[in-house]
PDB file of N, CA and C in Angstrom:
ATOM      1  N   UNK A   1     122.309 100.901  91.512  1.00  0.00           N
ATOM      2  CA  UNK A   1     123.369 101.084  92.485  1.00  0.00           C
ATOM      3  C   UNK A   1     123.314  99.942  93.494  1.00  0.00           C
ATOM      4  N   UNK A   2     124.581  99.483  93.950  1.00  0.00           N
ATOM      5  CA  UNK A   2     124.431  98.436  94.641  1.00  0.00           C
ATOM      6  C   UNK A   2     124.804  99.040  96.379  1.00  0.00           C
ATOM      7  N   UNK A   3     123.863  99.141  96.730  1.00  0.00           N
ATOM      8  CA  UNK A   3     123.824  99.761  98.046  1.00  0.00           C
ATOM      9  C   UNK A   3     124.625  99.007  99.232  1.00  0.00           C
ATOM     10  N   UNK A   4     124.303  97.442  99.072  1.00  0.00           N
ATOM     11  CA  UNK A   4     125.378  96.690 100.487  1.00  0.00           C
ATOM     12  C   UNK A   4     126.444  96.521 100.057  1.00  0.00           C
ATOM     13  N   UNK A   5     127.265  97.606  98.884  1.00  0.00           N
ATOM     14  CA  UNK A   5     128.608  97.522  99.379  1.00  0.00           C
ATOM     15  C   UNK A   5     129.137  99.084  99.758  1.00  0.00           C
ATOM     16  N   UNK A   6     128.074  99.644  99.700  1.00  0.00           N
ATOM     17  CA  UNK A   6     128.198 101.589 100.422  1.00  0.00           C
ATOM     18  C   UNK A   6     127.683 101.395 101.678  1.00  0.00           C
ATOM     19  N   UNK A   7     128.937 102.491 102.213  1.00  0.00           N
ATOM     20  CA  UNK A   7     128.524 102.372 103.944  1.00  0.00           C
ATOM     21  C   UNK A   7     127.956 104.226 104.197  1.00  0.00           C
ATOM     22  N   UNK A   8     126.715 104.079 104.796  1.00  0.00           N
ATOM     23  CA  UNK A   8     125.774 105.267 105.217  1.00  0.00           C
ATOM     24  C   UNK A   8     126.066 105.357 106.510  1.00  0.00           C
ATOM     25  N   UNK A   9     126.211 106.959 106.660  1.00  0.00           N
ATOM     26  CA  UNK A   9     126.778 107.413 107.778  1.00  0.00           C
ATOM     27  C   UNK A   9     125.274 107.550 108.689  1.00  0.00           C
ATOM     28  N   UNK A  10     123.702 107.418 108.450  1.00  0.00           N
ATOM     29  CA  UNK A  10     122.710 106.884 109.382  1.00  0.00           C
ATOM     30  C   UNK A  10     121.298 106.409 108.399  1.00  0.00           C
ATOM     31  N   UNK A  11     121.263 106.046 108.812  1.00  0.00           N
ATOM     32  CA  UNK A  11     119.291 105.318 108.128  1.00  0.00           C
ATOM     33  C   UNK A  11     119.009 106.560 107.582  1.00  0.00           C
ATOM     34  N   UNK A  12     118.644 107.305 107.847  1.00  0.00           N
ATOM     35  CA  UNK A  12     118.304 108.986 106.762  1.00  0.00           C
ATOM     36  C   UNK A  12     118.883 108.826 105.443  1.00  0.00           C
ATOM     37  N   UNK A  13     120.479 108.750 105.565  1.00  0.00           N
ATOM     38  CA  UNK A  13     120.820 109.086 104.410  1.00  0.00           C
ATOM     39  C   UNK A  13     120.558 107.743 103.583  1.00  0.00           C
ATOM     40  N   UNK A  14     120.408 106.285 103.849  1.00  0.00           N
ATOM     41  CA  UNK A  14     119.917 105.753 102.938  1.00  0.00           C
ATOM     42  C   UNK A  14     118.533 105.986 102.497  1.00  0.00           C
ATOM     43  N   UNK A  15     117.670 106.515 102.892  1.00  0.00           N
ATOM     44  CA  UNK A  15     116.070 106.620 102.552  1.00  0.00           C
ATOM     45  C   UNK A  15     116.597 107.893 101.635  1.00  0.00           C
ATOM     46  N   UNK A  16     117.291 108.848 101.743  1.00  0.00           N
ATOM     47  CA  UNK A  16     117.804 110.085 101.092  1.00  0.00           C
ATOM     48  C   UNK A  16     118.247 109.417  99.967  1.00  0.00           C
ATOM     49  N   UNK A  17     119.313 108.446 100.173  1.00  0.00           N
ATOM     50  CA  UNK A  17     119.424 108.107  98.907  1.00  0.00           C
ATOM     51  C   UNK A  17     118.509 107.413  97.753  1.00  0.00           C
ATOM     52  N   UNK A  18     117.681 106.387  98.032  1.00  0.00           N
ATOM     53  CA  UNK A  18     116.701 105.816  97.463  1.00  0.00           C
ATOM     54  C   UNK A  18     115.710 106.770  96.677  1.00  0.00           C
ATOM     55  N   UNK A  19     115.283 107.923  97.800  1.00  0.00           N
ATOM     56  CA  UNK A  19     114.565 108.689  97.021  1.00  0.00           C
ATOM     57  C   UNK A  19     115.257 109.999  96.832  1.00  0.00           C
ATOM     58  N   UNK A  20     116.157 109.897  96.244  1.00  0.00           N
ATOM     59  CA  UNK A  20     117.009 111.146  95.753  1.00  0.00           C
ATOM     60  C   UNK A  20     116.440 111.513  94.636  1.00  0.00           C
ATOM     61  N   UNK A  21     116.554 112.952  93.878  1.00  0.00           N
ATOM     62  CA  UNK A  21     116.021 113.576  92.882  1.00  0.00           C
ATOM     63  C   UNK A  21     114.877 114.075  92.836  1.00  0.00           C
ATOM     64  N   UNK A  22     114.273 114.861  92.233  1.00  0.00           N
ATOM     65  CA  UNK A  22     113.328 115.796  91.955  1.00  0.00           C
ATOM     66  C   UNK A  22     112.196 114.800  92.127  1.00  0.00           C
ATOM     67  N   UNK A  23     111.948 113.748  90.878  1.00  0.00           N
ATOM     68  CA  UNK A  23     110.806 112.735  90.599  1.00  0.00           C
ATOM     69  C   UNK A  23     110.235 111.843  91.978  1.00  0.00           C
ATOM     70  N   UNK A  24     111.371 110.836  91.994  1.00  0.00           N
ATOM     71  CA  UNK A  24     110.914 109.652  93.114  1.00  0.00           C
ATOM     72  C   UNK A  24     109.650 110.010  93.882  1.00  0.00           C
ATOM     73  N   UNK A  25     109.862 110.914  94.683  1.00  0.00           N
ATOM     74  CA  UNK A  25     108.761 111.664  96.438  1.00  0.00           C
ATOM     75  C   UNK A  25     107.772 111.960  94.948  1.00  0.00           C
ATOM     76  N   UNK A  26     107.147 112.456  93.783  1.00  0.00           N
ATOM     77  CA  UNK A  26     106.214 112.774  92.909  1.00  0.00           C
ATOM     78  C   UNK A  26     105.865 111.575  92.443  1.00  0.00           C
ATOM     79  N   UNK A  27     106.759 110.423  92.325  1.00  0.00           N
ATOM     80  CA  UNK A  27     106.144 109.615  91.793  1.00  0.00           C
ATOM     81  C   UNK A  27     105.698 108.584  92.645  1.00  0.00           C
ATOM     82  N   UNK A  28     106.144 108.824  94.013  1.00  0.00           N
ATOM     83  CA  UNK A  28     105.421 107.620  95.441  1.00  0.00           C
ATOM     84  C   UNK A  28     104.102 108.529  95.700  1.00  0.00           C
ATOM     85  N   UNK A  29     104.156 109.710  95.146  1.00  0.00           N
ATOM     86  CA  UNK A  29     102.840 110.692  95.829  1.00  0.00           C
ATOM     87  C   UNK A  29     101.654 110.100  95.005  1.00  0.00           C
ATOM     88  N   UNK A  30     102.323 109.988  93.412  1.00  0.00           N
ATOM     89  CA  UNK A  30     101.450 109.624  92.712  1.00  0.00           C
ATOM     90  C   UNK A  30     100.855 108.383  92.574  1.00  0.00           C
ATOM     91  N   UNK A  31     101.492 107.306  92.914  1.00  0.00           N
ATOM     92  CA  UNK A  31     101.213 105.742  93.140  1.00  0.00           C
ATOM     93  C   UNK A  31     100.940 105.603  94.732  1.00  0.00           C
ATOM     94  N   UNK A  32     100.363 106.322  95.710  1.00  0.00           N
ATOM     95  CA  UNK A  32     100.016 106.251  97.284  1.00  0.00           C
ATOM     96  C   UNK A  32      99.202 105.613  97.309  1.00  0.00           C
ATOM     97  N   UNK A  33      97.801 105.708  96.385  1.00  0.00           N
ATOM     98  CA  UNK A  33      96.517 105.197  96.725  1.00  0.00           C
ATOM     99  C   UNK A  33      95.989 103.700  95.654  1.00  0.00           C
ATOM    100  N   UNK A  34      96.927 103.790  94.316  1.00  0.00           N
ATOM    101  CA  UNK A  34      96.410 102.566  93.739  1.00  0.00           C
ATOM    102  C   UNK A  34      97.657 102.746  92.249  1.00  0.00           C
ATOM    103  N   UNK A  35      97.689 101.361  91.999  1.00  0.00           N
ATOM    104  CA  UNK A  35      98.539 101.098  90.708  1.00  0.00           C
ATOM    105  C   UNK A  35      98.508 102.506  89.421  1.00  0.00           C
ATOM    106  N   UNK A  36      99.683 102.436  89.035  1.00  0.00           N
ATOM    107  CA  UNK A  36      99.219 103.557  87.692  1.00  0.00           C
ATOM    108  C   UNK A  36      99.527 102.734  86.323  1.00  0.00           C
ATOM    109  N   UNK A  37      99.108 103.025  85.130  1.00  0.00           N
ATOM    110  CA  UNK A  37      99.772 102.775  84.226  1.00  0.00           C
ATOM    111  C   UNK A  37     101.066 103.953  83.757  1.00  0.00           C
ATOM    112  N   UNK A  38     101.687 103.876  82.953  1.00  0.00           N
ATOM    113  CA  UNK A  38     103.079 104.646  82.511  1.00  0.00           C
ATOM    114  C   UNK A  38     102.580 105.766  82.235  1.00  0.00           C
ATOM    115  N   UNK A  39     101.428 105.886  81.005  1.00  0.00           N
ATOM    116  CA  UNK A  39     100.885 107.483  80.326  1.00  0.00           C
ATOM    117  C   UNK A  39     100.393 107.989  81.524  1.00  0.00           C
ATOM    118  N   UNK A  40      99.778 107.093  82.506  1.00  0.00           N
ATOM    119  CA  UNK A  40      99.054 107.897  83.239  1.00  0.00           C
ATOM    120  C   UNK A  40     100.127 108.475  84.738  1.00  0.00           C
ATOM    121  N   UNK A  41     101.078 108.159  84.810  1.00  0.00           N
ATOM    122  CA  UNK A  41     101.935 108.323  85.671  1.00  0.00           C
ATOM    123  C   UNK A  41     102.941 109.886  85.034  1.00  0.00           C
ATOM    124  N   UNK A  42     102.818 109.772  83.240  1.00  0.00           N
ATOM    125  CA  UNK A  42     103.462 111.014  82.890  1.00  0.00           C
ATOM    126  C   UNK A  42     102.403 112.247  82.741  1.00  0.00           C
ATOM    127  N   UNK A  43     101.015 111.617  82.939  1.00  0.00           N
ATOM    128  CA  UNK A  43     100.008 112.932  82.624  1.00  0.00           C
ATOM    129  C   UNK A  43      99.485 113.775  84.197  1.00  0.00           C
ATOM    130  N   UNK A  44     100.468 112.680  85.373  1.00  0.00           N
ATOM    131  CA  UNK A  44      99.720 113.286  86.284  1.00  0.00           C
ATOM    132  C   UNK A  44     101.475 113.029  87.107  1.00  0.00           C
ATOM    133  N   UNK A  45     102.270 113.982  86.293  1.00  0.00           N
ATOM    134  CA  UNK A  45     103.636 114.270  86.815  1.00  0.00           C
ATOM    135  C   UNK A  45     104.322 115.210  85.567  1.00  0.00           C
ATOM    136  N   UNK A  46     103.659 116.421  86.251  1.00  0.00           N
ATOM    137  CA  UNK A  46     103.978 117.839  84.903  1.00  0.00           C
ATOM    138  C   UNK A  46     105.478 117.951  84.812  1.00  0.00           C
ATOM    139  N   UNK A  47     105.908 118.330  83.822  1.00  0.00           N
ATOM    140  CA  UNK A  47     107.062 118.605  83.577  1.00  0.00           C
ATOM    141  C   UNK A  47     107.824 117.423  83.195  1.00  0.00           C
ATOM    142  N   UNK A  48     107.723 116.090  83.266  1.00  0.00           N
ATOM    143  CA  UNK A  48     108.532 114.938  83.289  1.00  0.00           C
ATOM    144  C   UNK A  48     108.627 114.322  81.995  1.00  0.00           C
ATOM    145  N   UNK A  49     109.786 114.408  81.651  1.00  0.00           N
ATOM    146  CA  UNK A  49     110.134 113.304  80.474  1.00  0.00           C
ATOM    147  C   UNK A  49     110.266 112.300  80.138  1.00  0.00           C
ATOM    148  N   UNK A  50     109.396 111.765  79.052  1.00  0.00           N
ATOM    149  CA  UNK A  50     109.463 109.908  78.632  1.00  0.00           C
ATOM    150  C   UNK A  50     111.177 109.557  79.564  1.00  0.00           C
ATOM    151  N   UNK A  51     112.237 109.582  78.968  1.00  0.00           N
ATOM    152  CA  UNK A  51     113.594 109.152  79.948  1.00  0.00           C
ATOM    153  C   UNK A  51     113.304 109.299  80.908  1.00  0.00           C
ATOM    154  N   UNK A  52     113.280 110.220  81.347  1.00  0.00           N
ATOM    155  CA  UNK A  52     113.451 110.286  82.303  1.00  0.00           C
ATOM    156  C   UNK A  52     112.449 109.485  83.492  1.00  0.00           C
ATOM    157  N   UNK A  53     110.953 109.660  83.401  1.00  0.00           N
ATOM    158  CA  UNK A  53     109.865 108.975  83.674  1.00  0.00           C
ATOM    159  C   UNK A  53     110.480 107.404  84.014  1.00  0.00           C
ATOM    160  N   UNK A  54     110.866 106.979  82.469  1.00  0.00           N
ATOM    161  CA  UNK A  54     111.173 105.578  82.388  1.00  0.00           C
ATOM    162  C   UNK A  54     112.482 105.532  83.793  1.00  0.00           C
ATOM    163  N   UNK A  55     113.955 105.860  83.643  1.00  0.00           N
ATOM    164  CA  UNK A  55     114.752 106.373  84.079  1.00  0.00           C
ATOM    165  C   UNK A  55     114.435 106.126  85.686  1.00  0.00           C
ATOM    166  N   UNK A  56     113.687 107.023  86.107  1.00  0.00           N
ATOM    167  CA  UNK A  56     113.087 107.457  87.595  1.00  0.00           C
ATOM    168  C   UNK A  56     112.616 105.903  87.648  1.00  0.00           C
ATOM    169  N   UNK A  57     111.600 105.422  86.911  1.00  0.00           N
ATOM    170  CA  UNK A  57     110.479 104.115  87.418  1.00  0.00           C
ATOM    171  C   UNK A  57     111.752 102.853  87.671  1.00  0.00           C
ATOM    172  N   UNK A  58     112.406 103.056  86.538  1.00  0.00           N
ATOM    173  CA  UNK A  58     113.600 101.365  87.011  1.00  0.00           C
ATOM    174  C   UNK A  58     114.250 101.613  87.926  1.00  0.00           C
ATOM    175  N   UNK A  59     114.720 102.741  88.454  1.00  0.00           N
ATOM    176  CA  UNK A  59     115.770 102.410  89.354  1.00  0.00           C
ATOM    177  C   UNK A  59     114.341 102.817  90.533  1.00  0.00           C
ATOM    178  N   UNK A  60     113.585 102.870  90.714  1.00  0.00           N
ATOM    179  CA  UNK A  60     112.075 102.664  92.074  1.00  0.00           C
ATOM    180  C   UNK A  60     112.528 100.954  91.983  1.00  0.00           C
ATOM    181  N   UNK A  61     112.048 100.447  90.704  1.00  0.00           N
ATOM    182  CA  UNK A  61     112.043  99.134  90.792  1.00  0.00           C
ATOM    183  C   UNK A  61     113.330  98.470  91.200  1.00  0.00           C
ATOM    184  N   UNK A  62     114.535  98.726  90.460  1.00  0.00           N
ATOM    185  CA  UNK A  62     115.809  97.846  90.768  1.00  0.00           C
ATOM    186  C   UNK A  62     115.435  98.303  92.613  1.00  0.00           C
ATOM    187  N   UNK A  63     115.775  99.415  93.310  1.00  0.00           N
ATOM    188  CA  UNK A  63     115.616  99.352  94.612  1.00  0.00           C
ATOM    189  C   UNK A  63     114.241  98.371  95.459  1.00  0.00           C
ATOM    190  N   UNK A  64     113.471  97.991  94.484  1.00  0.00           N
ATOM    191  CA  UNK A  64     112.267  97.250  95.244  1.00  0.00           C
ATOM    192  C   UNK A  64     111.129  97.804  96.026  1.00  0.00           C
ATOM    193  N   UNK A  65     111.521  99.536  95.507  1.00  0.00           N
ATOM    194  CA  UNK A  65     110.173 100.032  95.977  1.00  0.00           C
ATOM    195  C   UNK A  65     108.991  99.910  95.319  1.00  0.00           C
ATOM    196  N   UNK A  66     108.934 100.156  93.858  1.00  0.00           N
ATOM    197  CA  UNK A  66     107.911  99.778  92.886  1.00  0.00           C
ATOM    198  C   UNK A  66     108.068  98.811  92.255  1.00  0.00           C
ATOM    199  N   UNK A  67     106.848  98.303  92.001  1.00  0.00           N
ATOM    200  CA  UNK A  67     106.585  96.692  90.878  1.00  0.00           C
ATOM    201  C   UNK A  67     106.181  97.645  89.933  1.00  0.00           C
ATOM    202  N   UNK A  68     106.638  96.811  88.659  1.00  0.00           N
ATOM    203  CA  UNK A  68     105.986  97.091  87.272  1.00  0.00           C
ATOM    204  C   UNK A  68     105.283  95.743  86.772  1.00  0.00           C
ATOM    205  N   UNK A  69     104.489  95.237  86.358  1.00  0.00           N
ATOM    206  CA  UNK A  69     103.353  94.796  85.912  1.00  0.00           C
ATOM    207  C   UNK A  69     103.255  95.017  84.528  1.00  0.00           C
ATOM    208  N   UNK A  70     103.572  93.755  83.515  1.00  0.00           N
ATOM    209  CA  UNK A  70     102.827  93.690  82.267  1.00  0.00           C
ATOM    210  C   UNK A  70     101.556  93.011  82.165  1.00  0.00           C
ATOM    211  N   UNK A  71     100.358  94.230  81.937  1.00  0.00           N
ATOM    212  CA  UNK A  71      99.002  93.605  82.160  1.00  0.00           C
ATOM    213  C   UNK A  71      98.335  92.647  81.029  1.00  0.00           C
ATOM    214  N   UNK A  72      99.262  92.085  79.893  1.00  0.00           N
ATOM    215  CA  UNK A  72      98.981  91.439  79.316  1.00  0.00           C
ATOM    216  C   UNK A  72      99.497  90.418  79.032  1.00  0.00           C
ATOM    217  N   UNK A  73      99.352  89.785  77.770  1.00  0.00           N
ATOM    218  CA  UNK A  73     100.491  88.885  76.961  1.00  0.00           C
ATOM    219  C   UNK A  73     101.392  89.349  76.825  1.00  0.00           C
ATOM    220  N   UNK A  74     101.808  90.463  76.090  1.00  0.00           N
ATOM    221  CA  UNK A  74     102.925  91.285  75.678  1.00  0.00           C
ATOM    222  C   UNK A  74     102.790  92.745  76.228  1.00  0.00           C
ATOM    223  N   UNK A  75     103.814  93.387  75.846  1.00  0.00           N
ATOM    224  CA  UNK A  75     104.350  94.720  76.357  1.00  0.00           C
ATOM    225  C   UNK A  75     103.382  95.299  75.792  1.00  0.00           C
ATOM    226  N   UNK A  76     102.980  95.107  74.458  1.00  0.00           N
ATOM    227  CA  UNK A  76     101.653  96.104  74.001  1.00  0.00           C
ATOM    228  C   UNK A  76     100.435  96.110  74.770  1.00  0.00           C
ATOM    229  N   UNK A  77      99.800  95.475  75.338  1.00  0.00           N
ATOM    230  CA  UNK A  77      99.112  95.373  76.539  1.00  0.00           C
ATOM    231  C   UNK A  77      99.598  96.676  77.073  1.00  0.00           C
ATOM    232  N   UNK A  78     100.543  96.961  77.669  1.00  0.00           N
ATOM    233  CA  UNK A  78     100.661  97.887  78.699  1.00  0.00           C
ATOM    234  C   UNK A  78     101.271  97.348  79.916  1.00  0.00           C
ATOM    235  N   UNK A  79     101.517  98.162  80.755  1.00  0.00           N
ATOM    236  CA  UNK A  79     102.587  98.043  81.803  1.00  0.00           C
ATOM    237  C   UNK A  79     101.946  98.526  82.877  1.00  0.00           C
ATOM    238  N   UNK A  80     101.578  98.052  84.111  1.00  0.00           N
ATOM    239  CA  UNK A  80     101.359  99.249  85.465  1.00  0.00           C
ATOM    240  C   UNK A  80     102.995  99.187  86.264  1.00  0.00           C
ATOM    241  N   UNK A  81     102.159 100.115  87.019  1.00  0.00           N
ATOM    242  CA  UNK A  81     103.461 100.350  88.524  1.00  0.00           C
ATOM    243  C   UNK A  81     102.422 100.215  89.459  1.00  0.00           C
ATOM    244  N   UNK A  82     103.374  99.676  90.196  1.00  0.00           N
ATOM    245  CA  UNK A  82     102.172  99.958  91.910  1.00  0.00           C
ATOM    246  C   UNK A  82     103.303  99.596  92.730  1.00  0.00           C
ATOM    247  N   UNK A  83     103.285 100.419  94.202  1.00  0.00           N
ATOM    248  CA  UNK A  83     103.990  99.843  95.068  1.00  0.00           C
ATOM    249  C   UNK A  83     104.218  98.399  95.909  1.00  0.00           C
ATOM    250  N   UNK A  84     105.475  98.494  95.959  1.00  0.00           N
ATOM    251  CA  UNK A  84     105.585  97.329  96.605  1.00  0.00           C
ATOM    252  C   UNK A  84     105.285  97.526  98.428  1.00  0.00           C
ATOM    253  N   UNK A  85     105.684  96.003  99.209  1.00  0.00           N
ATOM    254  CA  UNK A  85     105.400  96.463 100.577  1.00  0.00           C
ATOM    255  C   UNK A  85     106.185  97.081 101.452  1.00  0.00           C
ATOM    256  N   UNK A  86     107.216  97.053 100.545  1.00  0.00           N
ATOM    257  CA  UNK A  86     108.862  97.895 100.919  1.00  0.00           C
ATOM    258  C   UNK A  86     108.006  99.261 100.862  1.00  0.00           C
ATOM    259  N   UNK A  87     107.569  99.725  99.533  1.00  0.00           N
ATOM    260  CA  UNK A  87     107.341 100.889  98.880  1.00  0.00           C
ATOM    261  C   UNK A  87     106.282 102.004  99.959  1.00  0.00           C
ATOM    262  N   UNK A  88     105.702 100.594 100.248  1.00  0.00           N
ATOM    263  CA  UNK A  88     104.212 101.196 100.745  1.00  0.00           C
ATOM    264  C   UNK A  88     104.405 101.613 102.302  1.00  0.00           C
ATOM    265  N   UNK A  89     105.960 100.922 102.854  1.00  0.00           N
ATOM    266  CA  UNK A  89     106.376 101.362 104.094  1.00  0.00           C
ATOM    267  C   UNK A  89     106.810 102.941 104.424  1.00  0.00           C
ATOM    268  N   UNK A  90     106.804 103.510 102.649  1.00  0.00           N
ATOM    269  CA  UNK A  90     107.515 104.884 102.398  1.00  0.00           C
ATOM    270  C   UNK A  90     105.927 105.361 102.935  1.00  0.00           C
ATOM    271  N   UNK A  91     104.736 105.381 102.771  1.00  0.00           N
ATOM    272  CA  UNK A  91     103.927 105.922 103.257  1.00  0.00           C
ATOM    273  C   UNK A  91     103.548 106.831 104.222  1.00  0.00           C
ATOM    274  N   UNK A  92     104.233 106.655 105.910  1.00  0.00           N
ATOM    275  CA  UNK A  92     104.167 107.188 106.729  1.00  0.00           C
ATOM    276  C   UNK A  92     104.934 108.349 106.511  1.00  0.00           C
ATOM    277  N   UNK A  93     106.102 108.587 105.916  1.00  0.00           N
ATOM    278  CA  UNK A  93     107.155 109.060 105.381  1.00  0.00           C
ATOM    279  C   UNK A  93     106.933 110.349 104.504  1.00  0.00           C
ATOM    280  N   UNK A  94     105.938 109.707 103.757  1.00  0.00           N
ATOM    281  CA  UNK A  94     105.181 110.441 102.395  1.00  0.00           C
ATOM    282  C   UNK A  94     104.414 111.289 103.060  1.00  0.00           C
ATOM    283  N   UNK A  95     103.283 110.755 103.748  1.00  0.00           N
ATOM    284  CA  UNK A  95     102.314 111.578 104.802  1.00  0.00           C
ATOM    285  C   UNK A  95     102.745 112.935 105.245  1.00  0.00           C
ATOM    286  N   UNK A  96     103.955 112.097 105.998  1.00  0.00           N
ATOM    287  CA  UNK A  96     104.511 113.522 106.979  1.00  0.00           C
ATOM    288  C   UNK A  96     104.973 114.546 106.297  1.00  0.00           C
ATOM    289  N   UNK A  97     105.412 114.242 105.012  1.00  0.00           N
ATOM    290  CA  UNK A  97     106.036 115.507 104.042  1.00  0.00           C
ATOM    291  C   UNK A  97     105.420 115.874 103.619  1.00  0.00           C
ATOM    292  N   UNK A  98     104.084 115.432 103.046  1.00  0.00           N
ATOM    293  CA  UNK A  98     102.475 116.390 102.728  1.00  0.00           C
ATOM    294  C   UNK A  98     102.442 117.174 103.936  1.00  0.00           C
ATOM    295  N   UNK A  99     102.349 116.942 105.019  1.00  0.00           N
ATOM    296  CA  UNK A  99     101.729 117.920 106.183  1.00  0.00           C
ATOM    297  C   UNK A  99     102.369 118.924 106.162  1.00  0.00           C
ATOM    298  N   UNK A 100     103.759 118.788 106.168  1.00  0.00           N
ATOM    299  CA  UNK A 100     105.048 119.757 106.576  1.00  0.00           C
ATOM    300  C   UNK A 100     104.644 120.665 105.710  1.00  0.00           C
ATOM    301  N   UNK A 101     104.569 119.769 104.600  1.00  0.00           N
ATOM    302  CA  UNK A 101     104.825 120.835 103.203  1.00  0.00           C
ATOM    303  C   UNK A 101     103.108 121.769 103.232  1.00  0.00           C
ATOM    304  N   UNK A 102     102.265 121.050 103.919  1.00  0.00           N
ATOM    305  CA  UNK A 102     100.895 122.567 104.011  1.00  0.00           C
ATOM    306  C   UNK A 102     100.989 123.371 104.702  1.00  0.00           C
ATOM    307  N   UNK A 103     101.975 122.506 106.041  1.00  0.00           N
ATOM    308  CA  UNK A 103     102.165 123.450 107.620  1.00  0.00           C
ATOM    309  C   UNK A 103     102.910 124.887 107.115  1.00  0.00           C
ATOM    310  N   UNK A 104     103.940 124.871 105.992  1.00  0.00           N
ATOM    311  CA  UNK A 104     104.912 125.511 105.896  1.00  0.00           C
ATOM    312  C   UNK A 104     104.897 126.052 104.426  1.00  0.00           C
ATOM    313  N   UNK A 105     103.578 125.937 103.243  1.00  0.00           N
ATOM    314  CA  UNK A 105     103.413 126.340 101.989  1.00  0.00           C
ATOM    315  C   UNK A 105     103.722 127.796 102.236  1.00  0.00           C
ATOM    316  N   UNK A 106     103.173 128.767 102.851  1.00  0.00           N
ATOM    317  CA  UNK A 106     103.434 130.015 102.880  1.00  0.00           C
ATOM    318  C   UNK A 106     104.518 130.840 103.141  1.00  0.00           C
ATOM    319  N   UNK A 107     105.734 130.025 103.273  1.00  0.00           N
ATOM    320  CA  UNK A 107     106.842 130.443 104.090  1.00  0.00           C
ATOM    321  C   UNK A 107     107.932 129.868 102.420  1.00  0.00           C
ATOM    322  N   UNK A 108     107.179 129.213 101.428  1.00  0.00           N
ATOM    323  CA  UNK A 108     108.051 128.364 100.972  1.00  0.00           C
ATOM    324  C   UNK A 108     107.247 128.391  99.044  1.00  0.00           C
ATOM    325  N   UNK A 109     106.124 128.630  99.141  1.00  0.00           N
ATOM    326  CA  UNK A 109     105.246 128.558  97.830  1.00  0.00           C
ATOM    327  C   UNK A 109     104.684 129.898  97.444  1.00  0.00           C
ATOM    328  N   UNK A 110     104.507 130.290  96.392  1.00  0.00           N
ATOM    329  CA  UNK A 110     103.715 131.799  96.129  1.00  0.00           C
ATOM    330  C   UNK A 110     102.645 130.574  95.019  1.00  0.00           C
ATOM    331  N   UNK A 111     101.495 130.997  95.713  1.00  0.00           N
ATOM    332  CA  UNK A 111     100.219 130.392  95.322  1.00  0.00           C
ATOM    333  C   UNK A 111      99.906 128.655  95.922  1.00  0.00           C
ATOM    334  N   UNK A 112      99.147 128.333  95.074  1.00  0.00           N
ATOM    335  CA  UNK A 112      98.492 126.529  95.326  1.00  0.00           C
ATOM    336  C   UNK A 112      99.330 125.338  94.942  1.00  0.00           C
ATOM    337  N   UNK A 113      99.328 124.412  95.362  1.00  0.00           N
ATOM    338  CA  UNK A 113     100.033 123.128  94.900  1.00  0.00           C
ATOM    339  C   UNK A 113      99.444 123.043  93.751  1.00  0.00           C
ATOM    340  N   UNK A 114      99.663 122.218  92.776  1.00  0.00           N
ATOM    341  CA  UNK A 114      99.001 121.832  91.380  1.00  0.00           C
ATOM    342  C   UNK A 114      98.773 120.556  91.817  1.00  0.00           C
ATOM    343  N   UNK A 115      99.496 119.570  92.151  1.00  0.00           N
ATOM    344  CA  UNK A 115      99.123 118.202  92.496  1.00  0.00           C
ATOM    345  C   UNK A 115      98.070 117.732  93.554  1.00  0.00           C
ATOM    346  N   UNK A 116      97.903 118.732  94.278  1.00  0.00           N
ATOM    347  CA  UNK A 116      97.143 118.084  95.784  1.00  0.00           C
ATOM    348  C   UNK A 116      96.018 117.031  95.953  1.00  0.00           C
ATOM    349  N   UNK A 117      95.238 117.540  94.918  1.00  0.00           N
ATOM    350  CA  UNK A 117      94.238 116.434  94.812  1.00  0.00           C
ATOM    351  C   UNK A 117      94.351 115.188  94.270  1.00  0.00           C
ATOM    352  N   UNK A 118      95.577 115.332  93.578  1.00  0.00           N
ATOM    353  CA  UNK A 118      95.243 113.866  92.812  1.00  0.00           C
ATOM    354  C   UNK A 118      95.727 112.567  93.365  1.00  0.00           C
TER     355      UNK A 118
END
């Protein structure tokens, strides 16, 4: 999507838009602390489909929040993701919606996060 020719009615709704959908906020949670490779980005993001996975990761990248990385000669090598410094600005962002989301699990979750630790 080419964003500088859409006009946002405040800074929210573009960060809303960037990380719109279910995945994105799961998959900045999951790349917070260090690069992933692809399998390992779908084994530690339940429910998510190869498309979709893929799908979710290019348009992180076309926006310039995530780098993808071919760690070899070729694609068979393998691929990482890791954030960019755009990406990594989502951080503070990310933080605060972990907190909210413990401040307020009981009002909103029946049982434990599955992801928390990882």
């Amino acid at each position: 999507m080419n964003f500088k020719k859409r006009k946002f009615n405040c800074p929210a709704e573009l960060t809303a838009t960037l990380l719109q959908g279910k995945w994105k906020v799961i998959l900045l949670y999951n790349l917070r602390k260090a690069p992933k490779r692809f399998g390992e980005l779908r084994r530690l993001t339940p429910g998510i489909t190869q498309a979709t996975l893929t799908k979710q990761l290019k348009e992180l990248e076309n926006s310039g929040i995530v780098k993808r990385s071919v760690l070899g000669k070729d694609k068979l090598s393998g691929v990482e993701y890791e954030l960019t410094n755009v990406g990594a600005e989502l951080k503070p962002v990310l933080y605060a919606m972990i907190r909210w989301g413990l401040a307020h699990q009981k009002d909103y979750v029946a049982g434990s996060f599955v992801m928390l630790g990882t």
